[in-house]
Protein backbone atom coordinates (compact mmCIF):
# COMPACT_ATOMS: atom_id res chain seq x y z
CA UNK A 1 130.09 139.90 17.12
CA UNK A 2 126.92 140.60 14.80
CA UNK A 3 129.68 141.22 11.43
CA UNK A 4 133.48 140.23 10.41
CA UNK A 5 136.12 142.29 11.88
CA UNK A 6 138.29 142.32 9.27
CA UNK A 7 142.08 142.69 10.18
CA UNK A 8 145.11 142.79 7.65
CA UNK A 9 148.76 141.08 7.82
CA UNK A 10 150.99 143.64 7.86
CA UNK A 11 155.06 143.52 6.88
CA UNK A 12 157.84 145.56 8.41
CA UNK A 13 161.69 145.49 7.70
CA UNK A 14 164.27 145.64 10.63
CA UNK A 15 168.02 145.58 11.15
CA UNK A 16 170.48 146.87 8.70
CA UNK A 17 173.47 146.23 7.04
CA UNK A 18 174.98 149.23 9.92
CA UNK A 19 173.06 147.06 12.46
CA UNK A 20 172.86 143.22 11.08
CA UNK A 21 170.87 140.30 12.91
CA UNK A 22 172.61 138.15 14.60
CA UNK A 23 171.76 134.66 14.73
CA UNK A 24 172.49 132.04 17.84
CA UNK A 25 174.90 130.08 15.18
CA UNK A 26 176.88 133.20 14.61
CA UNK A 27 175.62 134.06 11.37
CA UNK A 28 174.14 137.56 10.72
CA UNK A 29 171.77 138.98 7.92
CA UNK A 30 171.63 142.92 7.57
CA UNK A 31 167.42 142.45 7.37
CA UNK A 32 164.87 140.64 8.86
CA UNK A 33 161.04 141.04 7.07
CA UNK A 34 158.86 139.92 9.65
CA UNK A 35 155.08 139.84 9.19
CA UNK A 36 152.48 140.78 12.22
CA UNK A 37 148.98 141.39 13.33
CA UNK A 38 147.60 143.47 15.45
CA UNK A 39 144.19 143.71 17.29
CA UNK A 40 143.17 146.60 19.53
CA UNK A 41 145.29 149.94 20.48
CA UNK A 42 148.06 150.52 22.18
CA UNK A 43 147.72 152.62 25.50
CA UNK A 44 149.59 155.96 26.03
CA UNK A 45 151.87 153.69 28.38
CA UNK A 46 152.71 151.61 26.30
CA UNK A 47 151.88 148.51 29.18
CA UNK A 48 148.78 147.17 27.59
CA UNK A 49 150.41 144.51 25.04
CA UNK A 50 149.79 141.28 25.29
CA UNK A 51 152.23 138.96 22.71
CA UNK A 52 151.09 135.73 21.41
CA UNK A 53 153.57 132.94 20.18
CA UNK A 54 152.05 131.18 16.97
CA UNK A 55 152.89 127.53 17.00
CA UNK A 56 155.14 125.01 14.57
CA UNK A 57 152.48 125.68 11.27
CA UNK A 58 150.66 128.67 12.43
CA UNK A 59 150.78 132.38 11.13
CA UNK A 60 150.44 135.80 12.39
CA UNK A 61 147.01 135.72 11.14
CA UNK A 62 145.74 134.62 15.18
CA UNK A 63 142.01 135.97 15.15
CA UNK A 64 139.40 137.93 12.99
CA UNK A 65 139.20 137.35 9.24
CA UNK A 66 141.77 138.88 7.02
CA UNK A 67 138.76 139.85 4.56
CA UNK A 68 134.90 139.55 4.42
CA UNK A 69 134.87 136.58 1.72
CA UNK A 70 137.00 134.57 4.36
CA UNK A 71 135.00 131.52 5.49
CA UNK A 72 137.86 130.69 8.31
CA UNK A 73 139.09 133.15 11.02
CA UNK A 74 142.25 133.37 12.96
CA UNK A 75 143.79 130.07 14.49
CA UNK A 76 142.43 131.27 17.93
CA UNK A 77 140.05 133.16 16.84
CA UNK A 78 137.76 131.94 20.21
CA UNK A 79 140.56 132.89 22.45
CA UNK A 80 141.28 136.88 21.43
CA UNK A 81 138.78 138.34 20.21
CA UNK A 82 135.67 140.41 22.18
CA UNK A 83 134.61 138.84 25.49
CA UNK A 84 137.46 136.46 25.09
CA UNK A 85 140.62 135.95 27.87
CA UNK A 86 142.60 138.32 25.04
CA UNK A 87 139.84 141.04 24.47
CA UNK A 88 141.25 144.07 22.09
CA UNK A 89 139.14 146.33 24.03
CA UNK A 90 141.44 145.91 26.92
CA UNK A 91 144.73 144.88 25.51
CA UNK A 92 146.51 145.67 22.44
CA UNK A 93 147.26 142.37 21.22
CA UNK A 94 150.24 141.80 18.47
CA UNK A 95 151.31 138.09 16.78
CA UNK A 96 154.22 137.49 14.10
CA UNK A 97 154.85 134.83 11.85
CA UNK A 98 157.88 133.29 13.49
CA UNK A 99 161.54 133.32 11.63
CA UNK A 100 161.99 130.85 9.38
CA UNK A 101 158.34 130.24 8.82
CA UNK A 102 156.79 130.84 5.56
CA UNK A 103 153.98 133.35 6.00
CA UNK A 104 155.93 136.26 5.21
CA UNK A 105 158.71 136.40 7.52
CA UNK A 106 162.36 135.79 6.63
CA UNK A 107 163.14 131.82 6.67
CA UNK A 108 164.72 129.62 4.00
CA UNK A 109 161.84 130.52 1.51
CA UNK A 110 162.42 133.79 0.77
CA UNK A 111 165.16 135.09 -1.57
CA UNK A 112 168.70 136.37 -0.60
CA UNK A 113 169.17 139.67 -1.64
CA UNK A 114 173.21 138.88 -2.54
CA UNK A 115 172.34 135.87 -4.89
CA UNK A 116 168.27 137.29 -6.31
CA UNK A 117 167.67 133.21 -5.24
CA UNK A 118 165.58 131.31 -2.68
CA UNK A 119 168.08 131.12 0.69
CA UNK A 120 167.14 127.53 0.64
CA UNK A 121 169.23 125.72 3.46
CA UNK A 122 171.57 128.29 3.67
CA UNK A 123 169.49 130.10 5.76
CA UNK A 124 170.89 130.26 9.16
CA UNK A 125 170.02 127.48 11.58
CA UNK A 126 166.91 129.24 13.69
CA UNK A 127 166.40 128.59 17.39
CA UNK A 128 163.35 129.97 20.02
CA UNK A 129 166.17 132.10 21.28
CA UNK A 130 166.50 133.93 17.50
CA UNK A 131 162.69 134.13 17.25
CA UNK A 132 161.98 135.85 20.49
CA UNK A 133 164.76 138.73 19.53
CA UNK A 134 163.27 139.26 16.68
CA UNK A 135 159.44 139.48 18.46
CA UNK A 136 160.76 141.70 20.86
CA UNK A 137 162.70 143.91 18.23
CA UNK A 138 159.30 144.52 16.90
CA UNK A 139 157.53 145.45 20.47
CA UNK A 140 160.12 147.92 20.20
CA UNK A 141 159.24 149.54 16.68
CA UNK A 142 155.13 149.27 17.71
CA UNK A 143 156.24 151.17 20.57
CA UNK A 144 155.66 148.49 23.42
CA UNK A 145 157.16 149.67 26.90
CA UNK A 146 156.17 146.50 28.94
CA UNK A 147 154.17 143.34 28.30
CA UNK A 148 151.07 142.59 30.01
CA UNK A 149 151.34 138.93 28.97
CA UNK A 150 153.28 136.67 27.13
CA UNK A 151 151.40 133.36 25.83
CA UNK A 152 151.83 130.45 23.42
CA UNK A 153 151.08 126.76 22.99
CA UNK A 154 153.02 123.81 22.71
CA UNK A 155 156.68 125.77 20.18
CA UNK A 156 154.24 129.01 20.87
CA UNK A 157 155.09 127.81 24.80
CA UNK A 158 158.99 127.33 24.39
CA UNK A 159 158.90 130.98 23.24
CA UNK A 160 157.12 131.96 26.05
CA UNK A 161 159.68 130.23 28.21
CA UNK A 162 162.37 132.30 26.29
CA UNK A 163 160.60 135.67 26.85
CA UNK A 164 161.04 134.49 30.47
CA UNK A 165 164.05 134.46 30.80
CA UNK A 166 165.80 136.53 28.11
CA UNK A 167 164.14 139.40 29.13
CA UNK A 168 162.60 139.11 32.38
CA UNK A 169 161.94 142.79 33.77
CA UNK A 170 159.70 143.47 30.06
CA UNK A 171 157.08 140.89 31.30
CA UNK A 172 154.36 140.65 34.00
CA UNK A 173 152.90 137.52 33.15
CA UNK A 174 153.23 134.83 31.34
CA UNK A 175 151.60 131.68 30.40
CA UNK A 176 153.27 128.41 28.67
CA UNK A 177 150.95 126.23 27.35
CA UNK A 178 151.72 122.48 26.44
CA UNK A 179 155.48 123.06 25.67
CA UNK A 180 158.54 122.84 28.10
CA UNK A 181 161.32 124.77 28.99
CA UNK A 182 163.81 122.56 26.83
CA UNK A 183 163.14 119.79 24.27
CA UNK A 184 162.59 116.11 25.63
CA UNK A 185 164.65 113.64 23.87
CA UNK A 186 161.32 112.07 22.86
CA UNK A 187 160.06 114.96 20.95
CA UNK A 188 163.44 115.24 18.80
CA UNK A 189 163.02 111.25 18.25
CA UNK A 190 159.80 112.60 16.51
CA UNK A 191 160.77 115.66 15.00
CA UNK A 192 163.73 113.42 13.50
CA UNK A 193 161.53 110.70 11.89
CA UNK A 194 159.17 113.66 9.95
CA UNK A 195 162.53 114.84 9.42
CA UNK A 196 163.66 111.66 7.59
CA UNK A 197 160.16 111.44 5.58
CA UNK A 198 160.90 114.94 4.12
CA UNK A 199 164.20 113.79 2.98
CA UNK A 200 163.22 110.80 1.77
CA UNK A 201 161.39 112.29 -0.29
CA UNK A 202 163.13 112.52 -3.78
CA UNK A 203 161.80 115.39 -4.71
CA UNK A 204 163.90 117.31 -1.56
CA UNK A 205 167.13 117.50 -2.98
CA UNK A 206 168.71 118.59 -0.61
CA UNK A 207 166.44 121.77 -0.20
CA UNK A 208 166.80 122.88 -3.44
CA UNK A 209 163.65 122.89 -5.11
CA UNK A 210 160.79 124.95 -7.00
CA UNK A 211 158.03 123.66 -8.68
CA UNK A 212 157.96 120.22 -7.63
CA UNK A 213 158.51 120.28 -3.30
CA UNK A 214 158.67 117.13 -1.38
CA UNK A 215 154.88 117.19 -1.14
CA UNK A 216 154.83 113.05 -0.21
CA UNK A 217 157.56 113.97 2.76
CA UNK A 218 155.39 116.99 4.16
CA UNK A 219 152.27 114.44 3.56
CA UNK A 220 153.56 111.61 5.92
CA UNK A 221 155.54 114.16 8.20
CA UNK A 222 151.89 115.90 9.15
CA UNK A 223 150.31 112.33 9.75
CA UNK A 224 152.87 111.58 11.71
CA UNK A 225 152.63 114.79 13.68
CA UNK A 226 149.25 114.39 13.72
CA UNK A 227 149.38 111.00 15.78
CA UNK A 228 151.27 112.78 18.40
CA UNK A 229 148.79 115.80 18.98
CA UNK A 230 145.63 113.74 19.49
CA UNK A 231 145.38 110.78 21.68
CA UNK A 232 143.85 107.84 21.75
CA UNK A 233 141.09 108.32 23.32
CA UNK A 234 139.74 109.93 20.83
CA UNK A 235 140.89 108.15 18.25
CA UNK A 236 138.73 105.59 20.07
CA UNK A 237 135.60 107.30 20.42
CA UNK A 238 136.05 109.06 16.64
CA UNK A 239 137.07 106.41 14.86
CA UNK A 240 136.93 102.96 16.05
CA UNK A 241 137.92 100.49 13.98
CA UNK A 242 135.53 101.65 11.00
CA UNK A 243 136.15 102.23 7.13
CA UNK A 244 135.52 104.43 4.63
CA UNK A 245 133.47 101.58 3.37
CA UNK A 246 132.00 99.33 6.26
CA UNK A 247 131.17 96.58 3.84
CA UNK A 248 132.39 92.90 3.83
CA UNK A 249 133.14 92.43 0.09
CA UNK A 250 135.54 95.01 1.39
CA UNK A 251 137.08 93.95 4.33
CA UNK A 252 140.31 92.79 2.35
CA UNK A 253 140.72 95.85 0.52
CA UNK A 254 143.88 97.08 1.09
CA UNK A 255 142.47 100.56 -0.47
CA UNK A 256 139.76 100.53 1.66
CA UNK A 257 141.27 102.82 4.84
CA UNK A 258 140.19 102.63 8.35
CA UNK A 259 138.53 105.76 9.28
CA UNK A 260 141.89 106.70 11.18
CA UNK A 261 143.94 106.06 8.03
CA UNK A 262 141.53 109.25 5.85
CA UNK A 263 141.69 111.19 8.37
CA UNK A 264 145.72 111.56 8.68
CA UNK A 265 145.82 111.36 4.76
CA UNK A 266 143.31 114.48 5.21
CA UNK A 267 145.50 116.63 7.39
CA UNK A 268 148.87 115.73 5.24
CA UNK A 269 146.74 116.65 2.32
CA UNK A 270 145.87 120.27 4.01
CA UNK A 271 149.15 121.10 4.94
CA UNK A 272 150.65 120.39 1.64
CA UNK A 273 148.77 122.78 0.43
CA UNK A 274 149.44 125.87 3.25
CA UNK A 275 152.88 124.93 4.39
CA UNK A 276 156.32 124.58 3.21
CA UNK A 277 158.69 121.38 3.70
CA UNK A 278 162.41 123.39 4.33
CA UNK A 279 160.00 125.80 6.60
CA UNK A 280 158.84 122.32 8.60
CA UNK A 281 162.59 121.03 8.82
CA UNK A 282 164.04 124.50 10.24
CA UNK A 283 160.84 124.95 12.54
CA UNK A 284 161.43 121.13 14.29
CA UNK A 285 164.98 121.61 14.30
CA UNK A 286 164.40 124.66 16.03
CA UNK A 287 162.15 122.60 18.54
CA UNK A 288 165.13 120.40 19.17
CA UNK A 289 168.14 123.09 20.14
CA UNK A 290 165.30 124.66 22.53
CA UNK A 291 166.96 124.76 25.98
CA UNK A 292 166.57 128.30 27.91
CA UNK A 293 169.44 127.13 30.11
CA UNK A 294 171.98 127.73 26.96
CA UNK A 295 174.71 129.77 27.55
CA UNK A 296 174.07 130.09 31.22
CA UNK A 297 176.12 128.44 34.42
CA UNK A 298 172.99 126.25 35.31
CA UNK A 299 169.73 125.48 35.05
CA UNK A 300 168.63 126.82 38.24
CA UNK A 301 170.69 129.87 37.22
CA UNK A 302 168.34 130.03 34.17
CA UNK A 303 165.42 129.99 35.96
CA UNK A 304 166.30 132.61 38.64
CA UNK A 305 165.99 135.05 36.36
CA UNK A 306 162.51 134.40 35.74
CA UNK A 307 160.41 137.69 37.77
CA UNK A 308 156.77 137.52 36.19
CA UNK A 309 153.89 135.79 37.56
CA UNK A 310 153.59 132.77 35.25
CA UNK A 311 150.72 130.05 35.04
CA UNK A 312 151.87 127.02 33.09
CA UNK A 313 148.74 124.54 31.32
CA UNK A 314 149.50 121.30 30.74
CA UNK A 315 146.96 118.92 29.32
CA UNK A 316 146.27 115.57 31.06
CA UNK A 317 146.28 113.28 27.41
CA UNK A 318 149.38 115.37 26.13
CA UNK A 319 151.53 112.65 24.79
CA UNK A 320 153.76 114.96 23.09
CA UNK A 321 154.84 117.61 26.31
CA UNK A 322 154.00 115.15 29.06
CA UNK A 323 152.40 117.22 32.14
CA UNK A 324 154.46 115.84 34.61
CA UNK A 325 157.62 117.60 32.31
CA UNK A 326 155.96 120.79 32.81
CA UNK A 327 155.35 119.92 36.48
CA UNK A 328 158.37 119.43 37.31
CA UNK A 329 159.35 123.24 36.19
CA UNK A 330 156.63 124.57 37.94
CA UNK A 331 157.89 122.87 41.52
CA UNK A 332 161.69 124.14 40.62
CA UNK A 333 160.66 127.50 39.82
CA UNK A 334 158.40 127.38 43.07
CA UNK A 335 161.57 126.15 45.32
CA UNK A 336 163.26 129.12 43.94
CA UNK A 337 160.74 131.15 45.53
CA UNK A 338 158.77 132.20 42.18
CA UNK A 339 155.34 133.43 41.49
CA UNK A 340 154.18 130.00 39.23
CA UNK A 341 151.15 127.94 39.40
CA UNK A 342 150.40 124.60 37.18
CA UNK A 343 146.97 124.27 36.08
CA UNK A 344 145.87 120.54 34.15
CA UNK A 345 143.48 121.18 31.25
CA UNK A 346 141.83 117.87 32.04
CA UNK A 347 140.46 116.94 27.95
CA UNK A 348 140.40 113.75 25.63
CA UNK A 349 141.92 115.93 22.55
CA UNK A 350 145.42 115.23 23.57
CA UNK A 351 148.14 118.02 22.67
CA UNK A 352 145.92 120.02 20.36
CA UNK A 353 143.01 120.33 23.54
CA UNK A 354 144.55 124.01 23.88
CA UNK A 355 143.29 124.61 20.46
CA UNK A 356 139.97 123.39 20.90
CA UNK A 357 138.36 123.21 24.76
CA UNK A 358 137.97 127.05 24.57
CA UNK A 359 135.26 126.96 27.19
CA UNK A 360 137.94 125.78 29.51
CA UNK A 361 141.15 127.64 28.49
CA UNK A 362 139.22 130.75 28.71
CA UNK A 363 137.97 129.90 32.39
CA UNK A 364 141.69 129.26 33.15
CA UNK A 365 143.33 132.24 31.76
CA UNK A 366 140.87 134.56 32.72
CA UNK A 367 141.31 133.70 36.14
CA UNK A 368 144.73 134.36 35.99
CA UNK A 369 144.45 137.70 33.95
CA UNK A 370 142.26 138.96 36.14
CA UNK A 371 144.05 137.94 39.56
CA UNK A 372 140.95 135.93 40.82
């Protein structure tokens, strides 16, 4: 691409009061503002959509820059885009900030129109279930007939796993990356310790805040996170066991960090300044009620509803969605006669590799994309 394709966020309201939203948890709201992108056109069928699910701290804002002073493109901006596995010349290609994020869809940041304040935590409790209604409730105002594809990583991939299944004749294939089909108890151990850092912070107040947010909580909740979607591999071959300052009259220092210790301070220091703490604690709790089996007789009930071709990714130094949890799915959903494959991303990046070893994640989806 010899110049900047330049793409905009774009905002649409749906529901009404005649025709409310209703949430999992029973509560309702009469409209939902949900924010999107889209990248390429939309055939006269209506067939050629492909849906991406944005993960726990992305945005709708998935490829291409948003203007031509932008330094930074889209969070996968080497995975759609032309000659990539999502190429807008085939496919018309549509991502939306999730509910209860805080890039311009409806969540706990943005003000009730009954009280003219910030919802705050009495937004409704948001599951992947809520979020996928909503996507699909906006397929239906772009005028989508069918998907082509369904894709997300790691929360991106539990909403992939609820497009399965909640509607399973819209879809014709589908691929969960580095996320399961329900939450592990050891991912809500770790969601609930960034939990607790947020409210530990004393600035949280119990949600209610304005002009000074639990910064220090969202700080050490994204260095904790961050642990989790590396490894330590690469920690290894990174960072050793150097400092900032490698010298011995500074050994002792307790202010002199390992190189491991700036570099998590680093990423809690960007997200404080892109992301929003009650947006974090709805998002993970979110992560945690994930379980497509909800509400039906079983879980192999669940999964017989599944009819699209689906290729799930693991990633062998995943410490976060183990690959032999998404294994495990794949050889159920193959006993029950379905059209799934498992493919390892074999990387040293750990949970994030989907998000970085394009060169490989492109060979792998395109194979599948393109039946070959």
């Amino acid at each position: 691409m010899l110049e900047k394709e330049i793409v905009k966020t774009q905002t649409v309201r749906l529901f009404s009061a005649k025709n409310p939203f209703q949430f999992e948890c029973g509560a309702q709201l009469p409209e939902i503002t949900v924010a999107y992108e889209t990248y390429g056109q939309l055939n006269a069928a209506g067939d050629n959509a492909i849906y991406v699910c944005h993960a726990l701290t992305g945005s709708a804002h998935a490829a291409f820059y948003n203007s031509p002073e932008d330094k930074i493109p889209g969070w996968w901006h080497n995975f759609i885009g032309y000659d990539c596995p999502l190429d807008p010349r085939k496919y018309f290609i549509v991502c939306a900030n999730i509910l209860s994020s805080c890039y311009g869809t409806s969540g706990p940041n943005t003000i009730d129109p009954l009280t003219k304040q910030v919802y705050g935590m009495n937004f409704p409790a948001t599951t992947t279930r809520d979020m996928i209604r909503i996507q699909k409730a906006l397929l239906d105002y772009l005028g989508v007939k069918r998907l082509a594809c369904v894709v997300g990583g790691s929360l991106g991939a539990m909403q992939t796993w609820e497009w399965l299944v909640q509607y399973p004749d819209f879809i014709e294939k589908a691929i969960p990356i580095a996320g399961t089909a329900k939450g592990s108890p050891w991912m809500i151990a770790l969601n609930e310790i960034a939990r607790q850092a947020i409210y530990n912070d004393p600035n949280w107040n119990n949600g209610n805040y304005e002009n000074t947010p639990p910064n220090d909580g969202l700080h050490l909740a994204r260095m904790i996170g961050m642990i989790t979607y590396r490894s330590h591999v690469q920690f290894q071959e990174r960072y050793g066991r150097d400092r900032v300052k490698n010298e011995p009259e500074n050994y002792f220092d307790f202010k002199n960090w390992f190189q491991v210790e700036s570099y998590l301070h680093y990423q809690g220091d960007k997200l404080i300044k892109r992301f929003d703490a009650r947006s974090y604690v709805y998002l993970t709790k979110a992560m945690d009620l994930h379980d497509i089996s909800r509400g039906f007789a079983s879980w192999e009930t669940t999964l017989a509803r599944i009819q699209s071709q689906v290729l799930v990714i693991g990633i062998s130094s995943d410490v976060l969605y183990f690959p032999e949890e998404l294994q495990t799915v794949c050889q159920q959903l193959q006993d029950l006669g379905k059209d799934v494959q498992y493919v390892e991303l074999v990387s040293k990046f750990g949970h994030d590799s989907f998000l970085i070893e394009y060169d490989k994640m492109n060979s792998i989806v395109n194979k599948f994309l393109n039946n070959k």
